[in-house]
N, C-alpha and C. Protein backbone atom coordinates (compact mmCIF):
# COMPACT_ATOMS: atom_id res chain seq x y z
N UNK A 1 18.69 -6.76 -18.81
CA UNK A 1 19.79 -5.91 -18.37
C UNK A 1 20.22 -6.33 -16.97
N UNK A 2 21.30 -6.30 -16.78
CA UNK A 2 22.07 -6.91 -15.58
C UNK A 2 21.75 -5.52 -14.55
N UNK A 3 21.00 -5.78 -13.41
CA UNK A 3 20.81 -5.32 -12.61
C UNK A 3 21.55 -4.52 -11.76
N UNK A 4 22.78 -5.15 -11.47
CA UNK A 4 24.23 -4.51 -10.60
C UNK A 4 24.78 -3.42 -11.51
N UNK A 5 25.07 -4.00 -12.92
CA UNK A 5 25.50 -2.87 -13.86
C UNK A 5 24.27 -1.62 -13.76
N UNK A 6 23.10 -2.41 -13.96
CA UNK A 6 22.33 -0.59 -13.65
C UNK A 6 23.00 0.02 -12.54
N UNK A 7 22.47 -0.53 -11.27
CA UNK A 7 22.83 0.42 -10.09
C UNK A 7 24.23 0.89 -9.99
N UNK A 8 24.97 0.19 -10.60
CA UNK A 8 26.09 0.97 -10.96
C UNK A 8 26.24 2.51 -11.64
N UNK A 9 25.54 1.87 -12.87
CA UNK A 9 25.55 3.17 -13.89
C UNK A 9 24.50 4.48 -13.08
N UNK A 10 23.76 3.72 -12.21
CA UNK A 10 22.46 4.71 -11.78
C UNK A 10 23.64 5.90 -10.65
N UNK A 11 24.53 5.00 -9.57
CA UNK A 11 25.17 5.69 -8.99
C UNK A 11 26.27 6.46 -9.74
N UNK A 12 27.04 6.49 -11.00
CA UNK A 12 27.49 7.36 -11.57
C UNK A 12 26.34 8.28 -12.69
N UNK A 13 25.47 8.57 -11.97
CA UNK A 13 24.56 9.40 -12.39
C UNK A 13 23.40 8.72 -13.78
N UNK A 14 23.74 7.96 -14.12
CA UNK A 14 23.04 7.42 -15.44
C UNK A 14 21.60 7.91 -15.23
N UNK A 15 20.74 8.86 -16.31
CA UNK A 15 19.63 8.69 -15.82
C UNK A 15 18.60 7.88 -16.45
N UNK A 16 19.22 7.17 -17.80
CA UNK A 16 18.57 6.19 -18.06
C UNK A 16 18.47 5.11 -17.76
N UNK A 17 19.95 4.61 -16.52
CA UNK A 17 19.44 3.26 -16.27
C UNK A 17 18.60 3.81 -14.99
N UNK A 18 18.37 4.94 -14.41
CA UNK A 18 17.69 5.06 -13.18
C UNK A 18 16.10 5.07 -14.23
N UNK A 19 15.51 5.53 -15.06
CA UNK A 19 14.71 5.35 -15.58
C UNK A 19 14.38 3.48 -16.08
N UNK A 20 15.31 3.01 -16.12
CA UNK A 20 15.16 1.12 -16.53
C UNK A 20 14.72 0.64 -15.01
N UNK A 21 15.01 1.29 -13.45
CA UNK A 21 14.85 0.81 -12.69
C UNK A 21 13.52 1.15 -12.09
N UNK A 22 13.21 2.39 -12.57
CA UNK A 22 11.97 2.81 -12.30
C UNK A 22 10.40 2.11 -12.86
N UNK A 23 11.11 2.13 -14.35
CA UNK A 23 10.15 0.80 -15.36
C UNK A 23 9.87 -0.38 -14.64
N UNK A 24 11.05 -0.90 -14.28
CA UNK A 24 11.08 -2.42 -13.64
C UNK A 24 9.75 -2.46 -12.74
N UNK A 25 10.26 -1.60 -11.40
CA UNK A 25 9.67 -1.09 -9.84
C UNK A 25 8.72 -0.92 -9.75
N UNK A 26 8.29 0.56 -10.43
CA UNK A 26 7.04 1.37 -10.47
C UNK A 26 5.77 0.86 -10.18
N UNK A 27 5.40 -0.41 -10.55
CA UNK A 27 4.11 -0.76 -10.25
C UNK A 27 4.19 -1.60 -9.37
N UNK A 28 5.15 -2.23 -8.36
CA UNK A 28 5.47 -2.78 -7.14
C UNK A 28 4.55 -1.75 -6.38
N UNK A 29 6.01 -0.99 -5.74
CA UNK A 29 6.09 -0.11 -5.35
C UNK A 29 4.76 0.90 -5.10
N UNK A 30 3.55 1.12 -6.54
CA UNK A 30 2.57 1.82 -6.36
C UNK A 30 1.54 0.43 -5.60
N UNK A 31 1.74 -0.63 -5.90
CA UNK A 31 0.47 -1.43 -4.57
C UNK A 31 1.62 -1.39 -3.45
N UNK A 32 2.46 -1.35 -3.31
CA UNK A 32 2.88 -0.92 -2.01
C UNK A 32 2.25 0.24 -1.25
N UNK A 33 2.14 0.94 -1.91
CA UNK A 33 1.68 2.27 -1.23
C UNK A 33 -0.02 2.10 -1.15
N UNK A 34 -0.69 1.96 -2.30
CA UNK A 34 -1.80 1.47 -2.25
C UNK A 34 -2.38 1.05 -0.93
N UNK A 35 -1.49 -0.44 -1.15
CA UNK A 35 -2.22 -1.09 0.30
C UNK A 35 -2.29 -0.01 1.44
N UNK A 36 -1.28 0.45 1.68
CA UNK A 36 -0.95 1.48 2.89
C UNK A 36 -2.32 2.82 3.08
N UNK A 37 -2.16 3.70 1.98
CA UNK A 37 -2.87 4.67 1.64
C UNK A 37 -4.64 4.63 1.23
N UNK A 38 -4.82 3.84 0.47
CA UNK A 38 -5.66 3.16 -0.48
C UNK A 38 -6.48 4.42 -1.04
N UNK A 39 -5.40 5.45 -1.68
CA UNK A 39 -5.83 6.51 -2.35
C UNK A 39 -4.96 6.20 -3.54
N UNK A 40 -5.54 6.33 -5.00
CA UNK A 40 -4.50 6.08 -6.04
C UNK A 40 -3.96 7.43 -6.06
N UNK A 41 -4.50 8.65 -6.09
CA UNK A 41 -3.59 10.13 -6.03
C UNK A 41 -2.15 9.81 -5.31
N UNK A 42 -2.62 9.23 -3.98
CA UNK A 42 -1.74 9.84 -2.82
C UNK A 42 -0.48 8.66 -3.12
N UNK A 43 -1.14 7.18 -3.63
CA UNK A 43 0.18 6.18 -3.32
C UNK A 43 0.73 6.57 -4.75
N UNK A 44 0.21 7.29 -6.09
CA UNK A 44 1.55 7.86 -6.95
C UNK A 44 2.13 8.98 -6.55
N UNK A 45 1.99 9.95 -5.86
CA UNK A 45 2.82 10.72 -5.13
C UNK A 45 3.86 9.91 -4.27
N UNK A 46 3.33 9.07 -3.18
CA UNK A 46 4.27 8.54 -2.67
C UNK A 46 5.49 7.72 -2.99
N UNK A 47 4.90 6.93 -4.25
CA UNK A 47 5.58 6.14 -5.47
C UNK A 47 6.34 7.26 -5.82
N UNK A 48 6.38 8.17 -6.42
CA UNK A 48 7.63 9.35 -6.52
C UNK A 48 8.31 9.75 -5.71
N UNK A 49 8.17 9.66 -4.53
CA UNK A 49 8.78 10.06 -3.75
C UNK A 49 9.71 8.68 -3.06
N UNK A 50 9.23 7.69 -3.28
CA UNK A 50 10.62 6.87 -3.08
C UNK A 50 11.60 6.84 -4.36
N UNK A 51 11.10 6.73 -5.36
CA UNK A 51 11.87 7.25 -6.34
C UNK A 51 13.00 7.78 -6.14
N UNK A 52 12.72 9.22 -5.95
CA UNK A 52 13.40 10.46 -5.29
C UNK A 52 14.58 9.86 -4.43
N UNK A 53 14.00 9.27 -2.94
CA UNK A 53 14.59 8.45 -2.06
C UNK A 53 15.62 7.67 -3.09
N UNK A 54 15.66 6.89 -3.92
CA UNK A 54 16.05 5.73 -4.01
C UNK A 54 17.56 6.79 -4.93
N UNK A 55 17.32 8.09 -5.78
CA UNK A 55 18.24 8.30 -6.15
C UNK A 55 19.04 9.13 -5.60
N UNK A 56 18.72 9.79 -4.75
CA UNK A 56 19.59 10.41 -4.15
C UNK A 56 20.16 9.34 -2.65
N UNK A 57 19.62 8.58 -2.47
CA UNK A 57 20.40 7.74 -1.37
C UNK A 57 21.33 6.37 -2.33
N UNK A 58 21.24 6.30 -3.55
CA UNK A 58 21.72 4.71 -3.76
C UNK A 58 23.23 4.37 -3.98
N UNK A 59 24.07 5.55 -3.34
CA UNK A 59 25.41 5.22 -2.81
C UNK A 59 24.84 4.03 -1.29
N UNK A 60 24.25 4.66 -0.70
CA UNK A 60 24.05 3.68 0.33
C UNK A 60 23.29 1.88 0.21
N UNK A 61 23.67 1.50 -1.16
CA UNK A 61 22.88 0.03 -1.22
C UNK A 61 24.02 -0.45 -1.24
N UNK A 62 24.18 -1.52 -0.78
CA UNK A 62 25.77 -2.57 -0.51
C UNK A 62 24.15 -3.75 -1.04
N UNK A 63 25.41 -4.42 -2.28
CA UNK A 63 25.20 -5.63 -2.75
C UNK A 63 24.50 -6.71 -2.23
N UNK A 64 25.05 -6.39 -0.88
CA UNK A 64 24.42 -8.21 -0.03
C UNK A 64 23.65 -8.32 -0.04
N UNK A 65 22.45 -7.49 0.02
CA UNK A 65 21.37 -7.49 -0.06
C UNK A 65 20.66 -7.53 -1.38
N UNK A 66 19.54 -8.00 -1.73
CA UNK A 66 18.69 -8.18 -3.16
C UNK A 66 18.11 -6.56 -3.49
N UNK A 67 18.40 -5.93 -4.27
CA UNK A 67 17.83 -4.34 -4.52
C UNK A 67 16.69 -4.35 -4.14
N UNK A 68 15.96 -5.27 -4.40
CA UNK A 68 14.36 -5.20 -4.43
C UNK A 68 14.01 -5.05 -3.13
N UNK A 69 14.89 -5.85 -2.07
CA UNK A 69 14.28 -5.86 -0.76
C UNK A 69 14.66 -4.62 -0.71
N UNK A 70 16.01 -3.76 -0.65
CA UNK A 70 16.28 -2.18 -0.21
C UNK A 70 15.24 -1.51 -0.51
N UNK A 71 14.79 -1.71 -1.85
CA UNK A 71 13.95 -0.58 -2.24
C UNK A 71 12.59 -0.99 -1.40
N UNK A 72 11.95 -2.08 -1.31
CA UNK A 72 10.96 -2.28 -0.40
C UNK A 72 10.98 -1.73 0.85
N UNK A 73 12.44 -1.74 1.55
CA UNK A 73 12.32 -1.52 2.95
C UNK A 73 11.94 0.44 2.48
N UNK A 74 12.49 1.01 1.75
CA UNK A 74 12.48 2.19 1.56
C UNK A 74 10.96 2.90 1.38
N UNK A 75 10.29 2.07 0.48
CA UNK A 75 8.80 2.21 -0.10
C UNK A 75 7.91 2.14 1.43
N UNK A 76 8.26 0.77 2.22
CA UNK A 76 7.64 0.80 3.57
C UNK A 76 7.80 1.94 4.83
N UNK A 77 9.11 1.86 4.53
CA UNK A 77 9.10 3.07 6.06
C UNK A 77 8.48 4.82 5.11
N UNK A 78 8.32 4.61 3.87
CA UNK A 78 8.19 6.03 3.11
C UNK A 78 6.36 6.18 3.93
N UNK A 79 5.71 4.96 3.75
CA UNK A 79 4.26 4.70 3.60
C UNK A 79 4.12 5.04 5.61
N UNK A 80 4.96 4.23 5.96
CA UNK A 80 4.70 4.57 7.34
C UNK A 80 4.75 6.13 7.96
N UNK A 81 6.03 6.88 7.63
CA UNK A 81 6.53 8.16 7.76
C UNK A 81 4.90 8.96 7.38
N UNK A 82 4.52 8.85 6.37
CA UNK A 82 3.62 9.42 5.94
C UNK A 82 2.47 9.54 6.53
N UNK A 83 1.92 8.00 7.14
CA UNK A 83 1.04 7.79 8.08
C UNK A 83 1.27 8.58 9.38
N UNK A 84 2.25 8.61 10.06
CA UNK A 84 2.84 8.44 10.91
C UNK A 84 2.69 10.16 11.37
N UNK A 85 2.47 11.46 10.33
CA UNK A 85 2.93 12.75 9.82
C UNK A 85 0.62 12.83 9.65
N UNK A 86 0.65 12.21 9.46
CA UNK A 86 -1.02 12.26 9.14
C UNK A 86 -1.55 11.45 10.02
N UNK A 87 -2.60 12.27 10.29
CA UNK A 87 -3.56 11.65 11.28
C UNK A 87 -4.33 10.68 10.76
N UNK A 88 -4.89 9.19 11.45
CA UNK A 88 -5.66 9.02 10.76
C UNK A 88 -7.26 9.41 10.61
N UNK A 89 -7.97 10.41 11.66
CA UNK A 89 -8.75 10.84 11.30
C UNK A 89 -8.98 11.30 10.12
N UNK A 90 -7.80 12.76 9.57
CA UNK A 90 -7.70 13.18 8.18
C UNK A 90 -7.65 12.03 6.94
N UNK A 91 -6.88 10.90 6.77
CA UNK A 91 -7.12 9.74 6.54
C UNK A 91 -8.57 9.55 6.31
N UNK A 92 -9.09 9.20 7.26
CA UNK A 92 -10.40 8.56 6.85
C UNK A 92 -11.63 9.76 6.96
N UNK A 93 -11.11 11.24 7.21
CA UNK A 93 -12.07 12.00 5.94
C UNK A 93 -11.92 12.30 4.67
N UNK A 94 -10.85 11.53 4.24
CA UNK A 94 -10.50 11.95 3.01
C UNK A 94 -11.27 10.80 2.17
N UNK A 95 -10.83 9.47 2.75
CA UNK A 95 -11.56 8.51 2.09
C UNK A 95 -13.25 8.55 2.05
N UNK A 96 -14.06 9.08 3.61
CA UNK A 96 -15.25 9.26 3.37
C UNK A 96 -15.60 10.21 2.40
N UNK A 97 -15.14 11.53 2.67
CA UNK A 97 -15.33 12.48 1.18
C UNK A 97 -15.20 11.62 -0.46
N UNK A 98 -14.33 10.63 -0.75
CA UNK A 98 -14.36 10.43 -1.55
C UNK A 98 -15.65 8.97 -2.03
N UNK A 99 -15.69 8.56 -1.00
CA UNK A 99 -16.82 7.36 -1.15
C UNK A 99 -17.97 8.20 -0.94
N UNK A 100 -18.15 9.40 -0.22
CA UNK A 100 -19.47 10.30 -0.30
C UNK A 100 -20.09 10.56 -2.14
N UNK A 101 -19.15 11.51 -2.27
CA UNK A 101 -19.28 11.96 -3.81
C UNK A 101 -19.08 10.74 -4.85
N UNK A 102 -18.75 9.88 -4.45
CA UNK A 102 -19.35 8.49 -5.14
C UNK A 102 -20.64 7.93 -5.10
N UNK A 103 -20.96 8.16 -3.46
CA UNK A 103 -21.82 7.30 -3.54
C UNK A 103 -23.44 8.84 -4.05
N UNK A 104 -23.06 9.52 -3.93
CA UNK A 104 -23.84 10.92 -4.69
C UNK A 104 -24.25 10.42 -6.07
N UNK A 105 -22.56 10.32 -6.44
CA UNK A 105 -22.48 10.32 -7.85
C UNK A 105 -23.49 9.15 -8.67
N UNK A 106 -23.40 7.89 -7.74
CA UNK A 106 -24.48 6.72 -7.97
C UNK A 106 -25.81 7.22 -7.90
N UNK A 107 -26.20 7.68 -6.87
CA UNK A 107 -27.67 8.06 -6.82
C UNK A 107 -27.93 8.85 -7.48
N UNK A 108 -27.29 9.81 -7.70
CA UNK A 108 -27.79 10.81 -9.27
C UNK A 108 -27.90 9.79 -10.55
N UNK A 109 -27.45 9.09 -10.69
CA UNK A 109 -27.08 8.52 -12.01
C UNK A 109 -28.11 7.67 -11.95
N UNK A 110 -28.72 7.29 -10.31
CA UNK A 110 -29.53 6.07 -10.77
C UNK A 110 -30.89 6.66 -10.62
N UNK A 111 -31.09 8.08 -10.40
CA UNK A 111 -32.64 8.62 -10.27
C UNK A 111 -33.04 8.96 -12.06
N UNK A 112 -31.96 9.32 -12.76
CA UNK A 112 -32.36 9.57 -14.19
C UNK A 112 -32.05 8.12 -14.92
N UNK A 113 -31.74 7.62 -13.85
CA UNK A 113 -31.34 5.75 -14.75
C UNK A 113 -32.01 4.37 -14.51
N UNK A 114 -33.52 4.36 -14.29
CA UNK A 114 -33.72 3.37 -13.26
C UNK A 114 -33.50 1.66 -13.54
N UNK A 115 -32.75 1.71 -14.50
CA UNK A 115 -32.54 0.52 -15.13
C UNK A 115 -30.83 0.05 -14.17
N UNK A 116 -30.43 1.22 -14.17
CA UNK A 116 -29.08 1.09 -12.91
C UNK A 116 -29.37 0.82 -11.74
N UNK A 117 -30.50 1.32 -11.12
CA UNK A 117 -30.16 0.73 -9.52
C UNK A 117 -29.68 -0.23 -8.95
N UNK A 118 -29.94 -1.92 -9.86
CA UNK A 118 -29.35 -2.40 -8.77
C UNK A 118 -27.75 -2.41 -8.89
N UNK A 119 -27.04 -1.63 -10.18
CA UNK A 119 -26.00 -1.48 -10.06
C UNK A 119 -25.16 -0.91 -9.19
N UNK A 120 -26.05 0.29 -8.87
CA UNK A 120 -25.76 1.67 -8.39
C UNK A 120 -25.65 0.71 -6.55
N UNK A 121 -26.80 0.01 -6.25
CA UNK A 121 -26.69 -0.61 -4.98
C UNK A 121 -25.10 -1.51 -4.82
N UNK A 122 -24.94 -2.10 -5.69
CA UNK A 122 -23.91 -3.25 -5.02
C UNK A 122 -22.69 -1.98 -5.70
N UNK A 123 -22.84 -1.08 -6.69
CA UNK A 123 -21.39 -0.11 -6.32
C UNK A 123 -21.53 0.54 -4.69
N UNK A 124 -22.31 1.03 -4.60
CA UNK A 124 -22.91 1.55 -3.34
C UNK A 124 -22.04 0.49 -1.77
N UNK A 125 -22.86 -0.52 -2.42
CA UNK A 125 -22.11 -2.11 -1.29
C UNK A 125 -20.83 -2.11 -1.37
N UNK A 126 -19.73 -2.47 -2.61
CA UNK A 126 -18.78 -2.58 -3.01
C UNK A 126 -18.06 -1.40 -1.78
N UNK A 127 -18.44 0.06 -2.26
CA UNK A 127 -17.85 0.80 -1.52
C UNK A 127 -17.67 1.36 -0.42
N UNK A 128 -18.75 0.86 0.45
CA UNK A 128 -18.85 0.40 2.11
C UNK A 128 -17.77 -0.99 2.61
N UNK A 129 -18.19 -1.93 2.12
CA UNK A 129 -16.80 -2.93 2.01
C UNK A 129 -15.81 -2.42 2.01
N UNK A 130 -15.24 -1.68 0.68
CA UNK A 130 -13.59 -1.52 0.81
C UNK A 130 -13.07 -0.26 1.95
N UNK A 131 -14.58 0.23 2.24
CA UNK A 131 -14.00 1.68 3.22
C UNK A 131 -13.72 0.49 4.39
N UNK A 132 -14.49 -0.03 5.31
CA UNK A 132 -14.45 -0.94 6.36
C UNK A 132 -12.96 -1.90 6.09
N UNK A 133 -12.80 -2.36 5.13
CA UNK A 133 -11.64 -3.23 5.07
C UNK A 133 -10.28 -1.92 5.23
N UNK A 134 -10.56 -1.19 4.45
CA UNK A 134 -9.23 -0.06 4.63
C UNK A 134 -9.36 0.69 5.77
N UNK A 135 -10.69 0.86 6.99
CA UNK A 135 -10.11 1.09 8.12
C UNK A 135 -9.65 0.13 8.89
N UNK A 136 -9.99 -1.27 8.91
CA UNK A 136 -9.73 -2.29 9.50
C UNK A 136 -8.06 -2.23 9.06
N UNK A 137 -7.66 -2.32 8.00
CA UNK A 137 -6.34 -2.30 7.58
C UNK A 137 -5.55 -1.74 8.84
N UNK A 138 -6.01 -0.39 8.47
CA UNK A 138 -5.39 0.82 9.37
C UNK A 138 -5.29 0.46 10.26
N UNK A 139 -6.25 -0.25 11.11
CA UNK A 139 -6.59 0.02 12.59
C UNK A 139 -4.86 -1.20 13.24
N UNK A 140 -4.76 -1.97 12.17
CA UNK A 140 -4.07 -3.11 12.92
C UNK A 140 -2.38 -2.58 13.04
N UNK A 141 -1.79 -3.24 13.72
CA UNK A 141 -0.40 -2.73 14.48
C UNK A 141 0.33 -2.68 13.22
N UNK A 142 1.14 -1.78 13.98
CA UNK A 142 2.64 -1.45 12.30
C UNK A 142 2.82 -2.79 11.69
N UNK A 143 3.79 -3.34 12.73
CA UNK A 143 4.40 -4.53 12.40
C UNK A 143 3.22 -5.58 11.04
N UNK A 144 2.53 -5.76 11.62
CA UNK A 144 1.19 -6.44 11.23
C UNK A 144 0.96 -6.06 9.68
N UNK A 145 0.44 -4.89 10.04
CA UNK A 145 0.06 -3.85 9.09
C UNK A 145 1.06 -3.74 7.57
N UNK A 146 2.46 -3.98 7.57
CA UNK A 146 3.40 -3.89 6.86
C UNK A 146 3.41 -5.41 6.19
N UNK A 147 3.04 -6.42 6.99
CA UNK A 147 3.05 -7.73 6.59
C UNK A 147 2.47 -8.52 5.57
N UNK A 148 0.95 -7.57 6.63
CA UNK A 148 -0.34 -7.81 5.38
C UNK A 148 -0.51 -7.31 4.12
N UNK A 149 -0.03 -6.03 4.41
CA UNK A 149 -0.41 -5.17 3.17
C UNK A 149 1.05 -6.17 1.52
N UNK A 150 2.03 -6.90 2.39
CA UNK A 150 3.14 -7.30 1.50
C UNK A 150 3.06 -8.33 0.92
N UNK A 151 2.29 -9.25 1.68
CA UNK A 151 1.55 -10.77 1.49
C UNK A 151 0.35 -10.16 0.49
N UNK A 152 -0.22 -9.54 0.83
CA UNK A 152 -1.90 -9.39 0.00
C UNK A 152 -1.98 -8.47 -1.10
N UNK A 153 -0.86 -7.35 -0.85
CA UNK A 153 -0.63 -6.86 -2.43
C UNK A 153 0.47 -6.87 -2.87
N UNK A 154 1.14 -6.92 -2.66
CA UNK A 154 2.54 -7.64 -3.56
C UNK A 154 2.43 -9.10 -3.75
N UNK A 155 2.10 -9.71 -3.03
CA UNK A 155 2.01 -11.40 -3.42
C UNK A 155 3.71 -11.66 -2.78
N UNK A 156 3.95 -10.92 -1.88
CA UNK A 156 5.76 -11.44 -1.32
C UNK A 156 5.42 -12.34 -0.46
N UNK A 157 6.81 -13.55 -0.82
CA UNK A 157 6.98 -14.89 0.31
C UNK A 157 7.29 -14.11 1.68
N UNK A 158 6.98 -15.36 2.59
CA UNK A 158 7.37 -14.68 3.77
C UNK A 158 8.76 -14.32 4.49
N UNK A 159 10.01 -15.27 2.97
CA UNK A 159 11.26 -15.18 3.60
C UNK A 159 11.48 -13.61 2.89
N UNK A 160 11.21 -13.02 1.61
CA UNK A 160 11.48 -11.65 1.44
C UNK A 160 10.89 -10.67 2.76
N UNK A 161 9.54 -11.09 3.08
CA UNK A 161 9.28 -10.24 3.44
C UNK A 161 10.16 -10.06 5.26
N UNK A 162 10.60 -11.25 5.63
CA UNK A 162 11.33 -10.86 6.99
C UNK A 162 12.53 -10.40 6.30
N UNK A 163 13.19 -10.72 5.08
CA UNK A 163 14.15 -9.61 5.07
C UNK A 163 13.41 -7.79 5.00
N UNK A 164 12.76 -7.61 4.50
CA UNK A 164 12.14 -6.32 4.67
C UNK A 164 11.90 -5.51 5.65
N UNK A 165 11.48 -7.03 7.09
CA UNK A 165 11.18 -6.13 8.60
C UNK A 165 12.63 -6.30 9.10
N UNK A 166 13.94 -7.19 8.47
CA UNK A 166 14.85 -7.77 9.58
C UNK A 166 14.20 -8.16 10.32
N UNK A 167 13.62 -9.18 10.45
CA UNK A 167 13.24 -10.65 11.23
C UNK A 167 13.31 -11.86 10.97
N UNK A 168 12.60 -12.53 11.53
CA UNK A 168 12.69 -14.67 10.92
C UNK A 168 11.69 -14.46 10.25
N UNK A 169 11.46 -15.54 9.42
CA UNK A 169 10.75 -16.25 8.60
C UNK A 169 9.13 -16.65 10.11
N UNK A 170 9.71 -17.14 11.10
CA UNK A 170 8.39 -17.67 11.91
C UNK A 170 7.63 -16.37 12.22
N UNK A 171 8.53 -15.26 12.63
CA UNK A 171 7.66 -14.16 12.99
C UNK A 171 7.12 -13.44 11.83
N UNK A 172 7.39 -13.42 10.53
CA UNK A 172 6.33 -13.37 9.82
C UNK A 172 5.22 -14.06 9.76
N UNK A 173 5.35 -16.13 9.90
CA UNK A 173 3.90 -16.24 9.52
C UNK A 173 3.08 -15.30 11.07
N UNK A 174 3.93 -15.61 12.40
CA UNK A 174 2.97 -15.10 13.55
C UNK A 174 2.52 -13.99 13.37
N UNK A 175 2.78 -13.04 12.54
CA UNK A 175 2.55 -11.58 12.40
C UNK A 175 1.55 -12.02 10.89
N UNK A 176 1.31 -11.97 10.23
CA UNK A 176 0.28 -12.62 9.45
C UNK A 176 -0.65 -13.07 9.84
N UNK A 177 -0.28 -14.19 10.98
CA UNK A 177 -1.78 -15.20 11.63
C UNK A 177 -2.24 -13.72 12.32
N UNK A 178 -1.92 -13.25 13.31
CA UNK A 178 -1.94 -12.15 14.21
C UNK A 178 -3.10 -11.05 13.45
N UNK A 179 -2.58 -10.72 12.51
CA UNK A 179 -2.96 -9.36 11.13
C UNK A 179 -3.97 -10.23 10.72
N UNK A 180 -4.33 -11.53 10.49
CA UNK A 180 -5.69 -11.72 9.80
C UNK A 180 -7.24 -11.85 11.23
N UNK A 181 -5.72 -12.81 11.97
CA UNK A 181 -7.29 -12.40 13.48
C UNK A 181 -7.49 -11.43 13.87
N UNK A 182 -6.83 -10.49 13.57
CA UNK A 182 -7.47 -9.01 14.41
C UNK A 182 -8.13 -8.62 13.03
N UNK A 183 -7.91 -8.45 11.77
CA UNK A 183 -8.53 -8.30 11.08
C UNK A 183 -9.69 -8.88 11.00
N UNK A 184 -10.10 -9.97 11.20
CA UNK A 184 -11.87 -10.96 11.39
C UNK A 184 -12.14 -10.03 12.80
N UNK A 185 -11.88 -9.80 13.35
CA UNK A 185 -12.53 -9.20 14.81
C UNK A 185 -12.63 -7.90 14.78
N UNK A 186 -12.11 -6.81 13.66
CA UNK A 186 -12.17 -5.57 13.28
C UNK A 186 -13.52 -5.51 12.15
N UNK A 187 -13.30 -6.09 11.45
CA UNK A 187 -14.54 -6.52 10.67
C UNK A 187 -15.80 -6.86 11.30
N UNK A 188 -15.80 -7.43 12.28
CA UNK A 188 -17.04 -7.91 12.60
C UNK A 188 -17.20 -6.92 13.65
N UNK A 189 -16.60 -5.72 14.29
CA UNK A 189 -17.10 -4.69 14.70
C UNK A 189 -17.82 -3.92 13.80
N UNK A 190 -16.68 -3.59 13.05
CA UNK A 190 -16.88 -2.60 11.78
C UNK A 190 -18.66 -3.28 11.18
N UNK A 191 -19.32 -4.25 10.95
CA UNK A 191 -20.29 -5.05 10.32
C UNK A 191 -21.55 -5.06 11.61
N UNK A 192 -21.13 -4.83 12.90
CA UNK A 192 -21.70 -5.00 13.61
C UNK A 192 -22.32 -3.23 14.23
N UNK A 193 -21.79 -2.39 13.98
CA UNK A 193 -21.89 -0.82 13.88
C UNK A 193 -21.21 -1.00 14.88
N UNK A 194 -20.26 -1.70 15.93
CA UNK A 194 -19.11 -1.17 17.20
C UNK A 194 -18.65 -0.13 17.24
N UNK A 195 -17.98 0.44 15.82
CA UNK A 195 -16.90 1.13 15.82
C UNK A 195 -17.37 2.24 14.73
């Protein structure tokens, strides 16, 4: 289906081609948020809520631009706003509460299971890793932060993604190089008990 004709039909109300655009999107859009959040509850809420965004604003998309990047820039500043409205302390008690009652949930399972432990250990590992990598995420600058998360879960080139910040192509890779060295030096706090 020709893309322009959707957003056409979407801006004279169509709600099935706004439903064809949602099909398309939807799972962009949710590792968009992902990366950002790294709660699956919270980034399909947020995933609806650009949604939302995208239909009640899409008189405002002018052509020149590729939809995909609009809707990206929309999905990003949605993820930031959100951050931005939340602390990240609350943030990262939400994630410890949830790696807590996981990691509960393992040790119960592995005191009546002893054939699980060493499963129960490297889930246990697994989920110390991804907490440390998703505060490290957090910890690094907007700019950065928006780059990485676009490169590493979307898999976007770096010329989409400076259309996304409005910038060059060079200050993406520098904002990339930037976002992975502070990331190795956040990590190796985070690994080292620093922080």
């Amino acid at each position: 289906m020709d893309e322009v004709k959707v957003i056409e039909n979407i801006k004279q109300g169509n709600k099935e081609a706004f439903s064809y655009l949602i099909d398309k999107y939807q799972d962009y859009i949710f590792k968009i948020m992902l990366g950002f959040v790294h709660r699956k509850d919270l980034a399909e809420d947020l995933t609806q809520e650009v949604f939302i965004k995208v239909w009640w604003n899409i008189d405002k998309y002018k052509p020149i631009a590729k939809f995909s990047t609009w809707l990206y820039k929309i999905a990003v500043n949605t993820a930031i706003n959100y951050l931005r409205k939340e602390k990240r302390e609350h943030l990262f008690t939400d994630i410890n509460k949830q790696e807590e009652e996981q990691m509960q949930q393992i040790s119960i399972d592995s005191n009546f299971k002893a054939h699980r432990s060493f499963e129960a250990d490297t889930k246990t590992e697994n989920a110390e890793l991804a907490h440390i990598l998703h505060r490290a995420i957090a910890s690094l600058p907007k700019r950065q932060r928006i780059a990485f998360v676009l490169v590493n879960y979307m898999n976007m080139n770096y010329k989409d993604i400076a259309e996304v910040l409005d910038t060059t192509y060079s200050t993406v890779q520098s904002l990339i190089f930037r976002a992975k060295r502070n990331l190795q030096k956040q990590l190796l706090k985070f690994m080292n008990n620093e922080m």
